[in-house]
C-alpha atoms as a PDB file:
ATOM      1  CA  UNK A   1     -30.279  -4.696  33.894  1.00  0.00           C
ATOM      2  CA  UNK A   2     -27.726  -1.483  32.030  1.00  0.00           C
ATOM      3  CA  UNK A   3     -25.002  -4.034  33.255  1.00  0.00           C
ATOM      4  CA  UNK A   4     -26.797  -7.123  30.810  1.00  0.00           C
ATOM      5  CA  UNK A   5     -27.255  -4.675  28.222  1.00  0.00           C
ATOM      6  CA  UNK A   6     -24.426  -3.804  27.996  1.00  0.00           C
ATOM      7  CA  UNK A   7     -22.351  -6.973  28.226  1.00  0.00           C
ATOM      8  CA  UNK A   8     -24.862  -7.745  25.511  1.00  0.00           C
ATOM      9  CA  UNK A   9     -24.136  -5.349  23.457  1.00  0.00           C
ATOM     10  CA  UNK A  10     -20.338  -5.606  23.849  1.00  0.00           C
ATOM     11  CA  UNK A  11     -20.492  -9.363  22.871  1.00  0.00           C
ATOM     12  CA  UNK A  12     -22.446  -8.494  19.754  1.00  0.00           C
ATOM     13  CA  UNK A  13     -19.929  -5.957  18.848  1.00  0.00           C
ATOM     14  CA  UNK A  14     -17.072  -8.378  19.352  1.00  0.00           C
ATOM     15  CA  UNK A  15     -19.023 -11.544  17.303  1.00  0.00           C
ATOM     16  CA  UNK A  16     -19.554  -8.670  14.388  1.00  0.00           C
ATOM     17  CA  UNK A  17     -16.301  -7.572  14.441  1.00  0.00           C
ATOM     18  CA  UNK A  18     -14.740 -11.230  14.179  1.00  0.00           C
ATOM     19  CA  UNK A  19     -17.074 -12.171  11.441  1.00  0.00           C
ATOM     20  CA  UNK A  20     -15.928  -9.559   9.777  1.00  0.00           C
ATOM     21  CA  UNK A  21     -12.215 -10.184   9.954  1.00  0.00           C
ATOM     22  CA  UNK A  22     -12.951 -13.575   7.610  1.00  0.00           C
ATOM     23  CA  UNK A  23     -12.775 -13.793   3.942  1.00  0.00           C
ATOM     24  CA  UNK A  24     -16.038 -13.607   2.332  1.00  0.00           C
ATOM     25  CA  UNK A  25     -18.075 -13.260  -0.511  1.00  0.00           C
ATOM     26  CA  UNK A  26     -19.828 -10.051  -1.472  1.00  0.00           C
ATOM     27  CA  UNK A  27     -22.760 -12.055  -2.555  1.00  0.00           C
ATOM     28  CA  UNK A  28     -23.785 -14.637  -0.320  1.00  0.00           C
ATOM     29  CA  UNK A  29     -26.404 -15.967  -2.723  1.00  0.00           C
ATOM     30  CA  UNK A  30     -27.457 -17.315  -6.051  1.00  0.00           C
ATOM     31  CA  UNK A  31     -29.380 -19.774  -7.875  1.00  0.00           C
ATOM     32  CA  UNK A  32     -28.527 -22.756  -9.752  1.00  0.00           C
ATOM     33  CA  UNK A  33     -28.770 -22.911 -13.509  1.00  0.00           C
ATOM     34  CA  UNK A  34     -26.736 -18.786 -13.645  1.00  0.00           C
ATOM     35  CA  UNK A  35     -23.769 -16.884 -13.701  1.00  0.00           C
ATOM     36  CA  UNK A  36     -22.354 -16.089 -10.608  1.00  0.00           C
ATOM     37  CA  UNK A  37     -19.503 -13.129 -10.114  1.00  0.00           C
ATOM     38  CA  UNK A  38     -17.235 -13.905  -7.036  1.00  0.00           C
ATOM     39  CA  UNK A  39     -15.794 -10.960  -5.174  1.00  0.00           C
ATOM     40  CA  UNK A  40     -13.932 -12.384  -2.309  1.00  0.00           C
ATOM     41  CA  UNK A  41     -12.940  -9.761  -0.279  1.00  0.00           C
ATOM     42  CA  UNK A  42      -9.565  -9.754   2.500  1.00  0.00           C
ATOM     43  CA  UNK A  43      -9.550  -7.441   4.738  1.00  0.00           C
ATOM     44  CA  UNK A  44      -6.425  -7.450   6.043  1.00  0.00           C
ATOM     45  CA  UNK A  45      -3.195  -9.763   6.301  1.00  0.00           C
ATOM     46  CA  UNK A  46      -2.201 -12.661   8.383  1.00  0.00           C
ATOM     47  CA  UNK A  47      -1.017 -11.259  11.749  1.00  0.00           C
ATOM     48  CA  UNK A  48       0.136  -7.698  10.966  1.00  0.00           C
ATOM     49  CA  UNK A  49       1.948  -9.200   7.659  1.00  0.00           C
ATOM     50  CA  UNK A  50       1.167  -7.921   4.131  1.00  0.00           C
ATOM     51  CA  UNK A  51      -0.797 -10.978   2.120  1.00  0.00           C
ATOM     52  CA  UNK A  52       1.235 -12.167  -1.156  1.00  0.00           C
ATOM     53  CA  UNK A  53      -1.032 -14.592  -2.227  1.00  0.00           C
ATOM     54  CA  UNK A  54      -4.321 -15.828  -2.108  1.00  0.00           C
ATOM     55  CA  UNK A  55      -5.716 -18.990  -3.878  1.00  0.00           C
ATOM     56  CA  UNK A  56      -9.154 -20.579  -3.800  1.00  0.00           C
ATOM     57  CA  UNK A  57     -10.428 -23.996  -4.677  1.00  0.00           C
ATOM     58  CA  UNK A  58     -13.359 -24.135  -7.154  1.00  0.00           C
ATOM     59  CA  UNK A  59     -16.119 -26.654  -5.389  1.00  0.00           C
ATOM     60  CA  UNK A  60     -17.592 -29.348  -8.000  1.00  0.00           C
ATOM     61  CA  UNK A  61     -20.554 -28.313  -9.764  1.00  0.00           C
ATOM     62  CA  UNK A  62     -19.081 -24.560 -10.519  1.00  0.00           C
ATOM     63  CA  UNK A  63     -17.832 -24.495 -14.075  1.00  0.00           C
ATOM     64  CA  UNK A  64     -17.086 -22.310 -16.713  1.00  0.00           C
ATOM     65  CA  UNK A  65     -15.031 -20.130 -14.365  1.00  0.00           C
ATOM     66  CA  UNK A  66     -12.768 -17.112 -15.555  1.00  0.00           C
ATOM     67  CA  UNK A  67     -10.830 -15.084 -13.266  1.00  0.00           C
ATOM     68  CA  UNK A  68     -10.214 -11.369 -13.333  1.00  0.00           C
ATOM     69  CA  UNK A  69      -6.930 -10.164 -13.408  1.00  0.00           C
ATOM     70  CA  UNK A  70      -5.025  -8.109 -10.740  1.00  0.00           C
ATOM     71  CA  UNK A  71      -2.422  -5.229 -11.713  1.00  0.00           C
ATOM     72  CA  UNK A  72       0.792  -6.521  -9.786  1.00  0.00           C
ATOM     73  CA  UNK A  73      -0.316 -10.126  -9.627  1.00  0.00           C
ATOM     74  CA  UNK A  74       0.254 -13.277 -11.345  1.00  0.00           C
ATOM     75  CA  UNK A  75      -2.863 -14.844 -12.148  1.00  0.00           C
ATOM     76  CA  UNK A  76      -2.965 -19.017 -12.359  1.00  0.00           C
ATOM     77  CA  UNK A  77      -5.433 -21.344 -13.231  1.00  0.00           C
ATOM     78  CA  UNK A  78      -4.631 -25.281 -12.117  1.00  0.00           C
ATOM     79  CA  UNK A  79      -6.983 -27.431 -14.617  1.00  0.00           C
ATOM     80  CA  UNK A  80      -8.549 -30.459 -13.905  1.00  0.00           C
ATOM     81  CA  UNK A  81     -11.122 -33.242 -13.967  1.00  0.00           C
ATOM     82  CA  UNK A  82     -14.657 -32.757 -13.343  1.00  0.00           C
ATOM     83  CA  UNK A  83     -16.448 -36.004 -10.943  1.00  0.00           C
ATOM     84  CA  UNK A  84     -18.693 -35.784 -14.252  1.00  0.00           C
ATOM     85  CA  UNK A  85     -19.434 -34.062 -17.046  1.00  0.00           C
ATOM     86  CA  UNK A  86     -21.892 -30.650 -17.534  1.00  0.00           C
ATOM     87  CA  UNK A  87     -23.766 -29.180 -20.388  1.00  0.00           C
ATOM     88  CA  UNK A  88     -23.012 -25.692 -20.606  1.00  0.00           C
ATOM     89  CA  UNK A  89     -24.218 -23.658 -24.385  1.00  0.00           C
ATOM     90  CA  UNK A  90     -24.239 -26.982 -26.452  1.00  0.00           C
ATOM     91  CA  UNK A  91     -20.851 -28.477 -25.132  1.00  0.00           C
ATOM     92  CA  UNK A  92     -19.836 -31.446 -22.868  1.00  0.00           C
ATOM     93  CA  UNK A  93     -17.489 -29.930 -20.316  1.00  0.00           C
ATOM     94  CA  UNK A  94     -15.237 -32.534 -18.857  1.00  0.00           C
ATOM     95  CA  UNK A  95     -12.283 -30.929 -17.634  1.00  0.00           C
ATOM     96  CA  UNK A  96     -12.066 -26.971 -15.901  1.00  0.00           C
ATOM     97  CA  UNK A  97     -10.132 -24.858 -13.468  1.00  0.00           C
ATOM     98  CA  UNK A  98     -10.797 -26.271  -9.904  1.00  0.00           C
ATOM     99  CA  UNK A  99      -8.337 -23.389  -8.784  1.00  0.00           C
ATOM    100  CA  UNK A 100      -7.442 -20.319  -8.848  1.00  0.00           C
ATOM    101  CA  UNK A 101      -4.290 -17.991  -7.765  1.00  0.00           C
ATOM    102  CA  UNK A 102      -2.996 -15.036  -7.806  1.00  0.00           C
ATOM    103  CA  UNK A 103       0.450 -14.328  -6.236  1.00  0.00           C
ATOM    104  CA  UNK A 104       3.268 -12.240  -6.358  1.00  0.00           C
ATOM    105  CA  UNK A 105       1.331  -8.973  -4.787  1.00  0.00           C
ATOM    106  CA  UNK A 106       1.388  -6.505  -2.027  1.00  0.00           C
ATOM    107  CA  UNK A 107      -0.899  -6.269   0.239  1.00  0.00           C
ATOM    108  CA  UNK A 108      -0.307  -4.397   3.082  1.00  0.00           C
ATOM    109  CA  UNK A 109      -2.258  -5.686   6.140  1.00  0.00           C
ATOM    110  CA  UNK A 110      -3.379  -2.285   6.978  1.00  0.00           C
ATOM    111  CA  UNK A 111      -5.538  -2.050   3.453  1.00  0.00           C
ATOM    112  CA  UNK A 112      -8.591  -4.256   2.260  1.00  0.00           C
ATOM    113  CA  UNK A 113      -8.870  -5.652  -1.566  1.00  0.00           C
ATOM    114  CA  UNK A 114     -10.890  -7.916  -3.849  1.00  0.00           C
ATOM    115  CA  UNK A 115      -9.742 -10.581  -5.651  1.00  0.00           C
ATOM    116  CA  UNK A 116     -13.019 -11.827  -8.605  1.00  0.00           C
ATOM    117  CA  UNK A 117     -14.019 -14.390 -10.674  1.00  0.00           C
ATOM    118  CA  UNK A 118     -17.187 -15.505 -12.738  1.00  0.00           C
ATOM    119  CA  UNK A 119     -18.350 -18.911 -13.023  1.00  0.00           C
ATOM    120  CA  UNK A 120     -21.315 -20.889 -13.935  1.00  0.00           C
ATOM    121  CA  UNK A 121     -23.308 -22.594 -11.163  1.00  0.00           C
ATOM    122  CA  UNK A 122     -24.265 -25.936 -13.023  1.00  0.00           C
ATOM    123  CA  UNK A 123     -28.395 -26.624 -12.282  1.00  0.00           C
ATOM    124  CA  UNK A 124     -28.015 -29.711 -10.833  1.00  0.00           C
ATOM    125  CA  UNK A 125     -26.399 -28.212  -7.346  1.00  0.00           C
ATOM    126  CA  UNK A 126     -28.666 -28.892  -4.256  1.00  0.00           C
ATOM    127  CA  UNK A 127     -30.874 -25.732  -3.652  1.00  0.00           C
ATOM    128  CA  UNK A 128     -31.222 -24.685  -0.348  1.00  0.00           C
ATOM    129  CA  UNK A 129     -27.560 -25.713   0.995  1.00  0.00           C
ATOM    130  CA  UNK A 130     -24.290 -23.906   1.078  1.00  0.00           C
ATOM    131  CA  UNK A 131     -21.454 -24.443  -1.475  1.00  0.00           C
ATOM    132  CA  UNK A 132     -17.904 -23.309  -0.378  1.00  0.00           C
ATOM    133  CA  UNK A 133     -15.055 -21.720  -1.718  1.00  0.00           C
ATOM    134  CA  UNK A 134     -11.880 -23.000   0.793  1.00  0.00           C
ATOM    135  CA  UNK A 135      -9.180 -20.214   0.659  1.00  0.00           C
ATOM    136  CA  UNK A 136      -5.532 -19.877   1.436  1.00  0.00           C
ATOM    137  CA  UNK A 137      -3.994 -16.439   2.132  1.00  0.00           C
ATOM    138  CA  UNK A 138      -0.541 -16.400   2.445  1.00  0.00           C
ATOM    139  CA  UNK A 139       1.649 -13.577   3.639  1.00  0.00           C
ATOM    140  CA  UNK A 140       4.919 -12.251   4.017  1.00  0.00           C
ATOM    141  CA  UNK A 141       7.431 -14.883   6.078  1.00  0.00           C
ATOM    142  CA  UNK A 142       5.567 -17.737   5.069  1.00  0.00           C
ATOM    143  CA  UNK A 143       2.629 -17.126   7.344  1.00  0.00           C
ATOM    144  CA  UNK A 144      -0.541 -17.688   6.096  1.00  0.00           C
ATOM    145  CA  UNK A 145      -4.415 -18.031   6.840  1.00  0.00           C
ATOM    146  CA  UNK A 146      -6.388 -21.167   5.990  1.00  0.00           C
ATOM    147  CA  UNK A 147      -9.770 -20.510   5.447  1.00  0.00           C
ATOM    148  CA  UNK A 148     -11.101 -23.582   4.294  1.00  0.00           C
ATOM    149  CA  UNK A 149     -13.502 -24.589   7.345  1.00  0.00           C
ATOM    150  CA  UNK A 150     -16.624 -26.356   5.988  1.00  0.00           C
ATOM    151  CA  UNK A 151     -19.398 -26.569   8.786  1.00  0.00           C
ATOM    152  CA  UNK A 152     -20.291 -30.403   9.372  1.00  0.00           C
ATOM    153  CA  UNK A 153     -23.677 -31.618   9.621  1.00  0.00           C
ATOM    154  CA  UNK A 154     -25.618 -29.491  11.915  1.00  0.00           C
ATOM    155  CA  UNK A 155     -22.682 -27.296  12.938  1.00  0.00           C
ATOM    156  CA  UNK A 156     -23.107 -23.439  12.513  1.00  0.00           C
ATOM    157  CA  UNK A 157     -20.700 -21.840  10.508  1.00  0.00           C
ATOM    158  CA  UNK A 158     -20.663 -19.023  13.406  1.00  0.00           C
ATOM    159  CA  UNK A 159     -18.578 -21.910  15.470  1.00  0.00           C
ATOM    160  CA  UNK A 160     -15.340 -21.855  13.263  1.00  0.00           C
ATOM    161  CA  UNK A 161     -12.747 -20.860  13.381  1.00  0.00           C
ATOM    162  CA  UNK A 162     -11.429 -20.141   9.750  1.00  0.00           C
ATOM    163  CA  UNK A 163     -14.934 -20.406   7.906  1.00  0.00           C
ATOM    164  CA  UNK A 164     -14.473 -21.160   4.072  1.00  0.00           C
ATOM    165  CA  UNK A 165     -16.651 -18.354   2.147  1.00  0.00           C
ATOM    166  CA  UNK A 166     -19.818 -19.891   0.998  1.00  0.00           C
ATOM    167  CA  UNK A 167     -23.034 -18.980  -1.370  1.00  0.00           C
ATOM    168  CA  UNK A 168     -26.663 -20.044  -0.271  1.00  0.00           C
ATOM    169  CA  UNK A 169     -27.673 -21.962  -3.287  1.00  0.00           C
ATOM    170  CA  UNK A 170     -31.484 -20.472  -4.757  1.00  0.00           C
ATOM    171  CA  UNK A 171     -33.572 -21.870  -6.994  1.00  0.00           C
ATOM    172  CA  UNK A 172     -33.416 -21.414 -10.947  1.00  0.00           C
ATOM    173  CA  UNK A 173     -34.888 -18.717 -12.383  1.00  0.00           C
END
């Protein structure tokens, strides 16, 4: 019985420690219809090397969205199309940044940073599932990590690999 214990426990050590080697978002939850402030957090490089970029794609139905600036890094914003067009304060958005990336930094693998941006989550985004935020790390020597796994139907997001960071979507307030 000690022996099950404490392969269990071991196990459970191991799955939190992996899960915590991802990218992710600092909070995992908000509801449609609000302002939502994205703090993805690295915590460390690609394989030992020191990350010099990361970029992440802004999913449909997140608008409105202003990055936060880094001392050391270039900030970029890549514009483009919305599938369709949002209220937001009395204007017709049709067009918005769909990415976001900052580049040109130093981060060595041993140390763990946050990279932030606000956005507004339009109301019409399905309550109840996930929306995803695919990232790319990349890192000295032209490695990189892909984090842009999106579970499919039924999968659990505990069975990939390189998980994409994701919000629950809540109700509106």
């Amino acid at each position: 019985m000690n022996n099950y214990l404490l392969t269990a426990g071991v196990l459970f050590a191991l799955g939190t420690n992996a899960a915590l080697a991802h990218v992710t978002l600092e909070t995992q939850e908000a509801p449609v219809g609000s302002t939502y402030k994205a703090v993805l957090r690295l915590p460390h490089g690609c394989g030992g090397k020191a990350t010099t970029a990361v970029r992440v794609q802004i999913p449909e139905g997140v608008i409105s969205v202003k990055p936060m600036p880094k001392p050391g890094w270039t900030l970029q914003t890549k514009k483009g199309k919305y599938e369709k067009s949002y209220q937001l304060y009395g204007e017709t958005l049709t067009t918005g940044v769909k990415e976001v990336d900052w580049s040109g930094g130093n981060l060595p693998d041993e140390f763990y940073d946050e990279f932030v941006f606000r956005a507004n989550l339009t109301a019409d985004l399905p309550v109840g599932q996930m929306l995803y935020f695919p990232v790319v790390q990349e890192c000295d020597g032209g490695a990189a990590a892909r984090w842009i796994e999106i579970p499919a139907a039924g999968q659990e997001e505990d069975e990939l690999e390189n998980p994409a960071p994701g919000i629950k979507l809540l109700p509106k307030k």
